[in-house]
C-alpha atoms as a PDB file:
ATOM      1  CA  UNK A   1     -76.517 -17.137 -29.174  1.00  0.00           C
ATOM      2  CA  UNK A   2     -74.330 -14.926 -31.082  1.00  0.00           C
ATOM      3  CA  UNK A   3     -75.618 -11.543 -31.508  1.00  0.00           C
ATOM      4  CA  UNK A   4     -77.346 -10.862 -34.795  1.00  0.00           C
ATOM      5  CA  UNK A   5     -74.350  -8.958 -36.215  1.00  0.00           C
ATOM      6  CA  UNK A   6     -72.752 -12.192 -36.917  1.00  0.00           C
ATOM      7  CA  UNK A   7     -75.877 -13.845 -38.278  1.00  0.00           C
ATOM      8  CA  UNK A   8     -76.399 -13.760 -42.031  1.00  0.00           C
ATOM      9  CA  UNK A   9     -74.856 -14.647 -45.636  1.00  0.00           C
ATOM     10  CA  UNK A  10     -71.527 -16.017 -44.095  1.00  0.00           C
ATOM     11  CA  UNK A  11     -72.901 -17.376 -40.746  1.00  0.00           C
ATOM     12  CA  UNK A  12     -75.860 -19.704 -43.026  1.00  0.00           C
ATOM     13  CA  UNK A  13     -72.645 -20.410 -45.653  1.00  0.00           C
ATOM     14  CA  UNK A  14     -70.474 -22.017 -42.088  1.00  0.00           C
ATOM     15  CA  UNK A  15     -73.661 -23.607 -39.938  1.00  0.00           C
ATOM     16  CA  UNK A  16     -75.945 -24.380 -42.905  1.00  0.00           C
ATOM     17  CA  UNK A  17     -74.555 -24.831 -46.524  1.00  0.00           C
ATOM     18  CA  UNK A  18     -70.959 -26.484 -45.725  1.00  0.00           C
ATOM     19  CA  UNK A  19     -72.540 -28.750 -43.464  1.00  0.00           C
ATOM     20  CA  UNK A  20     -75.013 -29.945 -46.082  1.00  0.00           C
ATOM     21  CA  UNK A  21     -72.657 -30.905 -48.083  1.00  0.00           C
ATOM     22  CA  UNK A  22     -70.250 -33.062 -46.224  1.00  0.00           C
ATOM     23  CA  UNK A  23     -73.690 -35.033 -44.816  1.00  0.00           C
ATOM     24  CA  UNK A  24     -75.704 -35.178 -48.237  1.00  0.00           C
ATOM     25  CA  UNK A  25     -75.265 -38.467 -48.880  1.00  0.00           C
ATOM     26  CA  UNK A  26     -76.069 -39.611 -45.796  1.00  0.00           C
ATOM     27  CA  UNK A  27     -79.277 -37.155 -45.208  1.00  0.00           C
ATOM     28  CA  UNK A  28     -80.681 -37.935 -48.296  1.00  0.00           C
ATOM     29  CA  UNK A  29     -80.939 -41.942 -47.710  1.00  0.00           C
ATOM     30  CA  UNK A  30     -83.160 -40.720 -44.471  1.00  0.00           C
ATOM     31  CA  UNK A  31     -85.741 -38.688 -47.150  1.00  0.00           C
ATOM     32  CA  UNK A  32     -87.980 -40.895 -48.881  1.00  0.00           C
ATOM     33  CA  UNK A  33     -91.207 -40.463 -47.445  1.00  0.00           C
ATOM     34  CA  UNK A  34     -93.540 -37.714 -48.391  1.00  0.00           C
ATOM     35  CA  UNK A  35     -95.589 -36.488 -45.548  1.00  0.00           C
ATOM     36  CA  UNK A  36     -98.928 -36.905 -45.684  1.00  0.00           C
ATOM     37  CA  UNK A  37     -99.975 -32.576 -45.993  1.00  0.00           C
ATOM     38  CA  UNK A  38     -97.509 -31.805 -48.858  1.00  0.00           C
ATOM     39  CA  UNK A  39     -98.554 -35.282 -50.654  1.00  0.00           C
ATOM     40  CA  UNK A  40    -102.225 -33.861 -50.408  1.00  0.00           C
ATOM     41  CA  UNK A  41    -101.471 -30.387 -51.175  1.00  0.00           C
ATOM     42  CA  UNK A  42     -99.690 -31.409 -54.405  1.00  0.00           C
ATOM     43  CA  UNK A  43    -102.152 -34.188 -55.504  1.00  0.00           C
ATOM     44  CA  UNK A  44    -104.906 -31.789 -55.345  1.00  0.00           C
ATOM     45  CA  UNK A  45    -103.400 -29.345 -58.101  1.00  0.00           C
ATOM     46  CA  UNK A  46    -104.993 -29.484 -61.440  1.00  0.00           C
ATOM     47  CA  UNK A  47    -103.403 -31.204 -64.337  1.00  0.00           C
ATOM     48  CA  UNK A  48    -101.112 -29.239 -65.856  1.00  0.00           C
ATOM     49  CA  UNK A  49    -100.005 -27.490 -62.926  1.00  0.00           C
ATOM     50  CA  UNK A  50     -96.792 -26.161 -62.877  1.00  0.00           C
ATOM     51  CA  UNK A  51     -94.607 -25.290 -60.098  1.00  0.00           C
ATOM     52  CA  UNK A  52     -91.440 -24.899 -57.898  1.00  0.00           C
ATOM     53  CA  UNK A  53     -89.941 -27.045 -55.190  1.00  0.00           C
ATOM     54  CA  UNK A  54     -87.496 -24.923 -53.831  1.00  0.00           C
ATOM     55  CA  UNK A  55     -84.674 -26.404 -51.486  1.00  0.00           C
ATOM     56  CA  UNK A  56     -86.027 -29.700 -52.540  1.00  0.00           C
ATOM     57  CA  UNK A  57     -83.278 -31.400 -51.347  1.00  0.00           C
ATOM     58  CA  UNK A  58     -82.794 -34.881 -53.004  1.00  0.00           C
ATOM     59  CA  UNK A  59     -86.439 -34.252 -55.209  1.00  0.00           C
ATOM     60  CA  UNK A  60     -88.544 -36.687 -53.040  1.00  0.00           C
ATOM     61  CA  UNK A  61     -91.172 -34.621 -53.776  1.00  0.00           C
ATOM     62  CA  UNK A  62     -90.648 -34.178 -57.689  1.00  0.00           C
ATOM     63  CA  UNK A  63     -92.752 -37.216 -58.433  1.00  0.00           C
ATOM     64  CA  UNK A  64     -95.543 -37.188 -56.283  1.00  0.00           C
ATOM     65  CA  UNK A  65     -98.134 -36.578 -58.962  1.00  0.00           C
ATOM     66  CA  UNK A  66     -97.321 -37.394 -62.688  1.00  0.00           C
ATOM     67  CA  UNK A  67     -99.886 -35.146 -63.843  1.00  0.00           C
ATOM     68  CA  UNK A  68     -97.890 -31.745 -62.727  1.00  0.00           C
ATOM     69  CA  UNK A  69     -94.543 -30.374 -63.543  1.00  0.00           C
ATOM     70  CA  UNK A  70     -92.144 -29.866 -60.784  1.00  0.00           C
ATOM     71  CA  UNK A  71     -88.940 -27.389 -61.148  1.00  0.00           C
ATOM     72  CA  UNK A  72     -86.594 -28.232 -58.192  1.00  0.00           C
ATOM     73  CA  UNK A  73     -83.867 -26.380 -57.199  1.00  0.00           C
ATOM     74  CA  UNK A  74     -81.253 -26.633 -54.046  1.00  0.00           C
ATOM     75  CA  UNK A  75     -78.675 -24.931 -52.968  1.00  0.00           C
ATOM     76  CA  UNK A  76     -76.544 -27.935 -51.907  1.00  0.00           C
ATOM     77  CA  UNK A  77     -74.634 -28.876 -55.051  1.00  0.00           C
ATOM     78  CA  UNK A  78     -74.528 -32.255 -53.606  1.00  0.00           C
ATOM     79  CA  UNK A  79     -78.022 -33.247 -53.172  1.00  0.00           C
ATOM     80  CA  UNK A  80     -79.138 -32.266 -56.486  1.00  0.00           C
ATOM     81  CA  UNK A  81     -78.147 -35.303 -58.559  1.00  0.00           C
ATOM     82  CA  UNK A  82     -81.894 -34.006 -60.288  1.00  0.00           C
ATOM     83  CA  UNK A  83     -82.276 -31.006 -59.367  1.00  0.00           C
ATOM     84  CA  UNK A  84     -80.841 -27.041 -60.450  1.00  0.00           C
ATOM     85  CA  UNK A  85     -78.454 -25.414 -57.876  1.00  0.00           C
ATOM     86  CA  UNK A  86     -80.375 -22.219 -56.493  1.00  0.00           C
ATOM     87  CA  UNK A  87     -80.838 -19.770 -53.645  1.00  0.00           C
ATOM     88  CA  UNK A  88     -84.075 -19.718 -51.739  1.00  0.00           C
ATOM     89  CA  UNK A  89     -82.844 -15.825 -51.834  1.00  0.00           C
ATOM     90  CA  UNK A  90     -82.020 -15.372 -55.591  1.00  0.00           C
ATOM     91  CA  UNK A  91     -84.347 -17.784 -57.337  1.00  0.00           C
ATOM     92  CA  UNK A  92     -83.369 -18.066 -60.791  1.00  0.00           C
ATOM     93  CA  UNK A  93     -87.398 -17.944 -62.281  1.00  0.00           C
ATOM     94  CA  UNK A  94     -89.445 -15.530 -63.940  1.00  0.00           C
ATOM     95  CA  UNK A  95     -92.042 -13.404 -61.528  1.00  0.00           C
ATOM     96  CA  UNK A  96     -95.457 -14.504 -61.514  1.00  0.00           C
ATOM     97  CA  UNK A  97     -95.026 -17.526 -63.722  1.00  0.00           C
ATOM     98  CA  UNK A  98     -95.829 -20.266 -61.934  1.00  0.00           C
ATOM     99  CA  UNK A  99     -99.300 -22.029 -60.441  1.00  0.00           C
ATOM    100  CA  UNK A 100     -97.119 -23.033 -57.005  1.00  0.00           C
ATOM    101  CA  UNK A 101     -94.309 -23.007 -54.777  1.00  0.00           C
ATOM    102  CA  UNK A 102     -93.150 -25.633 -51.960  1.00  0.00           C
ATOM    103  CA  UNK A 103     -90.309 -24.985 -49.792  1.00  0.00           C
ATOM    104  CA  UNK A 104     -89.948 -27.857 -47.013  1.00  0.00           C
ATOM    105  CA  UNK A 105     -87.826 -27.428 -43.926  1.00  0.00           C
ATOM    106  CA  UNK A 106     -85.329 -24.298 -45.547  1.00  0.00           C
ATOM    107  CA  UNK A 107     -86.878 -21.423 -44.245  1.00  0.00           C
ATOM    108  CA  UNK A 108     -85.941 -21.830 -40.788  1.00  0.00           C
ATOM    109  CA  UNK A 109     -82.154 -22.067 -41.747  1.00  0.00           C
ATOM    110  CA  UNK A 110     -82.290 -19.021 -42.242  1.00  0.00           C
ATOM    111  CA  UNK A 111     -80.484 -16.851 -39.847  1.00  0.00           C
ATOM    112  CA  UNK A 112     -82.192 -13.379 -39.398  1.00  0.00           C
ATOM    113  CA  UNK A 113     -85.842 -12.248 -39.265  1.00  0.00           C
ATOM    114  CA  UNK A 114     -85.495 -10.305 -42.501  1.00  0.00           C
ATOM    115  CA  UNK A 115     -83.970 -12.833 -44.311  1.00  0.00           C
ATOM    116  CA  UNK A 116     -86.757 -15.189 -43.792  1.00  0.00           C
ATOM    117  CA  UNK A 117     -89.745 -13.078 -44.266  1.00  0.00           C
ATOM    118  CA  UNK A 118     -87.193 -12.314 -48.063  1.00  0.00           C
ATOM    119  CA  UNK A 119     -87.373 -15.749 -48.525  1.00  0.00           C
ATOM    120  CA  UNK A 120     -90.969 -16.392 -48.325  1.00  0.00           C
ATOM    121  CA  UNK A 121     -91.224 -12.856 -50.625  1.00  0.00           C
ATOM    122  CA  UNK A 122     -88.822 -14.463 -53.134  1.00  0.00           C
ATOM    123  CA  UNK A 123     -91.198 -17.780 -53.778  1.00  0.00           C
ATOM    124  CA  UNK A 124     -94.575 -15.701 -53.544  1.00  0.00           C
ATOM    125  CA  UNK A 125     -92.820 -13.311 -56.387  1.00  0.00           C
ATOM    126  CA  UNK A 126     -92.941 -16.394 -58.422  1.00  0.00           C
ATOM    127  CA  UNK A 127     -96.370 -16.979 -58.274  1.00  0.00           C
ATOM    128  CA  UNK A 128     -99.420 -16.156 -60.806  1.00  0.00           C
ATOM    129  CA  UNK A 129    -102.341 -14.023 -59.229  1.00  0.00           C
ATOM    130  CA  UNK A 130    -103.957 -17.124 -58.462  1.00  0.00           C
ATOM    131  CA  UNK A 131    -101.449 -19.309 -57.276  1.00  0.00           C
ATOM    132  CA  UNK A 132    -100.409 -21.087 -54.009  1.00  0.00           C
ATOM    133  CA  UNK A 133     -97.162 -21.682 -51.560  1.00  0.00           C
ATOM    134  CA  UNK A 134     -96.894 -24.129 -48.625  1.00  0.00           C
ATOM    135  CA  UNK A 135     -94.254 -23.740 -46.455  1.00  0.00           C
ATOM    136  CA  UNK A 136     -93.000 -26.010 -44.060  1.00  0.00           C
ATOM    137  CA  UNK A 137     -90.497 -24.874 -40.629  1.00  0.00           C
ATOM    138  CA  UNK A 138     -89.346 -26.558 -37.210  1.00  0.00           C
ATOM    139  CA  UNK A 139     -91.606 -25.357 -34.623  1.00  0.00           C
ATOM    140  CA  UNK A 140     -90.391 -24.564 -31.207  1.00  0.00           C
ATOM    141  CA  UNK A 141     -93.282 -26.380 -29.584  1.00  0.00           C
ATOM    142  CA  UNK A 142     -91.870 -30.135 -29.730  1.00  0.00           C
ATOM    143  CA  UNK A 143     -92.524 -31.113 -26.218  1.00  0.00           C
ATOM    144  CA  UNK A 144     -94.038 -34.517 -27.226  1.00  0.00           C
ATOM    145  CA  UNK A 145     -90.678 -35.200 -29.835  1.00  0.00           C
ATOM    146  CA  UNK A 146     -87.178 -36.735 -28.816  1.00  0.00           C
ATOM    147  CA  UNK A 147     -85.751 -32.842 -28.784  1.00  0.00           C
ATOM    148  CA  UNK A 148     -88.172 -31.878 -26.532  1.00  0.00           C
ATOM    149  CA  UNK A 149     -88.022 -28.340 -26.744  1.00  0.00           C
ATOM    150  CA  UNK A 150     -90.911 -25.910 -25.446  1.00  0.00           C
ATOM    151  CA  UNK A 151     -91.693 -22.302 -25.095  1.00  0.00           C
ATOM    152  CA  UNK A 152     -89.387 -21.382 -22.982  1.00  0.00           C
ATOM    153  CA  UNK A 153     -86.273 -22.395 -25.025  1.00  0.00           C
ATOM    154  CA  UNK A 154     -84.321 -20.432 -27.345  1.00  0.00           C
ATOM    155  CA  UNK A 155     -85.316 -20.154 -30.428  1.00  0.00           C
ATOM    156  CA  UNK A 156     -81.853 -20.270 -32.275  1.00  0.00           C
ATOM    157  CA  UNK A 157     -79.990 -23.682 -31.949  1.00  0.00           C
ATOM    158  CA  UNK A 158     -77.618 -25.698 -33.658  1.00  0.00           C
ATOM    159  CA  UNK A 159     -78.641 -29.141 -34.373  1.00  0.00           C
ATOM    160  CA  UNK A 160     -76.563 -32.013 -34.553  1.00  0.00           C
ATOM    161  CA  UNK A 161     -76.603 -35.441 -37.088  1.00  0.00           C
ATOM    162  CA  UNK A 162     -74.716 -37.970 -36.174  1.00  0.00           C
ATOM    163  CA  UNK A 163     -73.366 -39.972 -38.661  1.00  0.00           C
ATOM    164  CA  UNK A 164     -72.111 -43.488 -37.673  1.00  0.00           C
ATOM    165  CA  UNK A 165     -68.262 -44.331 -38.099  1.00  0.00           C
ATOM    166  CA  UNK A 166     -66.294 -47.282 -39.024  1.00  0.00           C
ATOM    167  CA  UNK A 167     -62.728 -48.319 -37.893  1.00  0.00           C
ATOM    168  CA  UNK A 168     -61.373 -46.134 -40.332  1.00  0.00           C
ATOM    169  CA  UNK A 169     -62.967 -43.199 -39.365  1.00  0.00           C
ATOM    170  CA  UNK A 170     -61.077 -43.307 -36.052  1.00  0.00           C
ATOM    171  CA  UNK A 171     -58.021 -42.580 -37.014  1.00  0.00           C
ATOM    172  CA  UNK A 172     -58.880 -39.867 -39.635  1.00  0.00           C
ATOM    173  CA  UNK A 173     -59.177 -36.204 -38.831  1.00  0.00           C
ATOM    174  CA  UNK A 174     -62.243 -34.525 -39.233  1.00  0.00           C
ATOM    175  CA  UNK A 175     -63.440 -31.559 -41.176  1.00  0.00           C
ATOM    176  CA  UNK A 176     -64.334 -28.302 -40.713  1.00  0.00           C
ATOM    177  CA  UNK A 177     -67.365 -27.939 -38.869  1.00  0.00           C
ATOM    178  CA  UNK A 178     -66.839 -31.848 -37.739  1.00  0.00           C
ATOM    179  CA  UNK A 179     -66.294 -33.177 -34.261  1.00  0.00           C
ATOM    180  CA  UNK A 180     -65.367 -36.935 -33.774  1.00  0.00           C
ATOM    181  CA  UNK A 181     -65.218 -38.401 -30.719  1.00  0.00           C
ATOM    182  CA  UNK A 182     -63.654 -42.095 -30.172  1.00  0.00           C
ATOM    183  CA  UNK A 183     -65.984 -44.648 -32.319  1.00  0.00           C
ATOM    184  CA  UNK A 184     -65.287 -42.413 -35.131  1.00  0.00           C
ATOM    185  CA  UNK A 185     -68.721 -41.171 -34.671  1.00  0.00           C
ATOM    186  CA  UNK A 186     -68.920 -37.540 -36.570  1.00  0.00           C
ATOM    187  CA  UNK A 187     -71.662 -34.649 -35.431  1.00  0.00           C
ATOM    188  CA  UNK A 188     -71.844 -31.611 -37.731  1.00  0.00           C
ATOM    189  CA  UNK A 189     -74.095 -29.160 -36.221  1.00  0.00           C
ATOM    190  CA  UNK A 190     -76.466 -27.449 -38.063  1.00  0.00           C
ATOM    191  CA  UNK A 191     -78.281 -23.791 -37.501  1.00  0.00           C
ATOM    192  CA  UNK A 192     -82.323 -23.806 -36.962  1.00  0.00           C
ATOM    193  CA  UNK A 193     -84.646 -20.569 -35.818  1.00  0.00           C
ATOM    194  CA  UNK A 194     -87.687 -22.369 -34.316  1.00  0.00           C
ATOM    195  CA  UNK A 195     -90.826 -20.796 -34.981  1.00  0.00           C
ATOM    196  CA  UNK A 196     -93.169 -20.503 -32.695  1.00  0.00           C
ATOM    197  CA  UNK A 197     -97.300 -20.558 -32.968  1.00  0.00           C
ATOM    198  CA  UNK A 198     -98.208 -17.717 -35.535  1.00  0.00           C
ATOM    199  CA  UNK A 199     -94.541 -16.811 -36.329  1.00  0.00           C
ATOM    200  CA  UNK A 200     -94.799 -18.310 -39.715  1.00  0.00           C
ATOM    201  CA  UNK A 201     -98.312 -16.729 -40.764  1.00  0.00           C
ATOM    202  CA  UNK A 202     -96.979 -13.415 -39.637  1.00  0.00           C
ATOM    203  CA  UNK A 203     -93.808 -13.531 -41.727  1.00  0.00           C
ATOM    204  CA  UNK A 204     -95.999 -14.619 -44.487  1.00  0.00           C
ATOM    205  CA  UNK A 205     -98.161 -11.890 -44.477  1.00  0.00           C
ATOM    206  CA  UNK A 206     -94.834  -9.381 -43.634  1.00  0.00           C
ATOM    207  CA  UNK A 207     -93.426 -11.083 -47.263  1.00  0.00           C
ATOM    208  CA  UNK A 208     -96.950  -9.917 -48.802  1.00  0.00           C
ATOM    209  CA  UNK A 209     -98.933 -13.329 -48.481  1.00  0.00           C
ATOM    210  CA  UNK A 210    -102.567 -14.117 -47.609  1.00  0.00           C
ATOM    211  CA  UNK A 211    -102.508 -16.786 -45.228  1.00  0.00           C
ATOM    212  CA  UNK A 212    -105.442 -19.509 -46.409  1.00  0.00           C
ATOM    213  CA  UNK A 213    -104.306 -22.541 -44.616  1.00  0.00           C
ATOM    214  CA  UNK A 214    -102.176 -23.257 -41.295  1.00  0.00           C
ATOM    215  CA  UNK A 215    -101.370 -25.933 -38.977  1.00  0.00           C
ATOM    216  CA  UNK A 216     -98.827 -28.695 -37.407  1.00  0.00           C
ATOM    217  CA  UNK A 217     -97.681 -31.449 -38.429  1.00  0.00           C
ATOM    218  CA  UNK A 218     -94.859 -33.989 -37.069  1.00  0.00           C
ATOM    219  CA  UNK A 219     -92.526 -31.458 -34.581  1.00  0.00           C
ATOM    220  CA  UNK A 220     -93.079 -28.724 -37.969  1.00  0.00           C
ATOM    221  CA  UNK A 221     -95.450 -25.765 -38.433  1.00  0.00           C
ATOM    222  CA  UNK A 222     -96.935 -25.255 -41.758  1.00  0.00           C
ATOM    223  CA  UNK A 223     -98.581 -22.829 -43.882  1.00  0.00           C
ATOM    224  CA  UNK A 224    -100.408 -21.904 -47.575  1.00  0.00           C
ATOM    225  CA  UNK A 225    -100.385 -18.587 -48.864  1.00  0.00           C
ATOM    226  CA  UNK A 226    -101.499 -16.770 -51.374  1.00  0.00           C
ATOM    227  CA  UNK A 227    -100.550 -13.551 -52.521  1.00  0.00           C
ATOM    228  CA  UNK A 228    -102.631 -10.601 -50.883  1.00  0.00           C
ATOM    229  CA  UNK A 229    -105.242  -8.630 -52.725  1.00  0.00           C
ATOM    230  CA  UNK A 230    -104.077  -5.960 -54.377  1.00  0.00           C
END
């Protein structure tokens, strides 16, 4: 891995945002089934709740329960046909307006410790006294998944998706951040930081959250927080 002096704003824009967008289209017909903890966690809020998705992709989640109201925001321009174009570290809401954040597999794109643990700050900043964030990352501990990854692996990886070509795409050059091999087949890698067991609580608590729920679910380690007592 590349030492952390390269990691940041322009390494996440390369390995993270541009990649997003040249696969939206195709990553978003893959998302259209809510998982079973964030469909709980967001059918148990009171009526009249009112909250953020943030990096809610193509706003699978935005409907969930009718008797909330969901602000999404991305920061691929391309997968927010619903949704507001935002940063996960610049949110464009008011500070302790809202009843509750989720932020589903964006954390972990990330591409520093500090810039995580500023990202989880950033959503808990948006909450009222009272209210609630779950927060969803790839865990490191997938030994039962297709990756296959344990404890011993790196925790920094690039990811690929495959997307299938055509005839076409064989004879067409591929874009930055693309490689194509002879089926036309393109793989645009993607940048993860794994968390490991407890990771995730601790950088909650580092952002100034009060862990009340934790656990893992489907190759991902989640989390609720609160914001801590003052």
């Amino acid at each position: 891995m590349a030492d952390a002096e390269a990691h940041g704003e322009g390494y996440e824009e390369r390995n993270v945002h541009v990649v997003y967008e040249q696969i939206a289209s195709h990553f978003s017909s893959t998302r259209y089934k809510p998982w079973p903890i964030i469909e709980r966690f967001l059918k148990d809020l009171p009526n009249g709740s009112v909250g953020l998705d943030v990096g809610c992709g193509n706003g699978k989640y935005l409907a969930i329960n009718p008797s909330i109201y969901i602000v999404g925001s991305d920061r691929s321009t391309n997968l927010t046909g619903i949704a507001s174009l935002a940063d996960i570290l610049d949110l464009p809401h008011p500070l302790h307006a809202f009843d509750f954040a989720i932020s589903i597999a964006v954390v972990h794109h990330l591409s520093t410790p500090e810039r995580r643990v500023q990202a989880i700050k950033s959503m808990l900043d948006t909450l009222k006294p009272d209210g609630k964030a779950l927060i969803y990352v790839w865990a490191l501990e997938q030994e039962s998944s297709r990756r296959g990854w344990t404890e011993q692996d790196d925790q920094d990886v690039m990811v690929p998706w495959v997307m299938r070509g055509s005839k076409k795409d064989r004879t067409t050059k591929g874009e930055s951040g693309e490689d194509r091999d002879q089926n036309g087949d393109r793989t645009f890698h993607r940048y993860y930081h794994l968390y490991r067991k407890g990771e995730l609580e601790h950088d909650m608590k580092a952002a100034g959250g009060h862990v009340l729920q934790a656990g893992y679910e489907k190759d991902n380690w989640w989390a609720v927080a609160g914001l801590s007592p003052q």
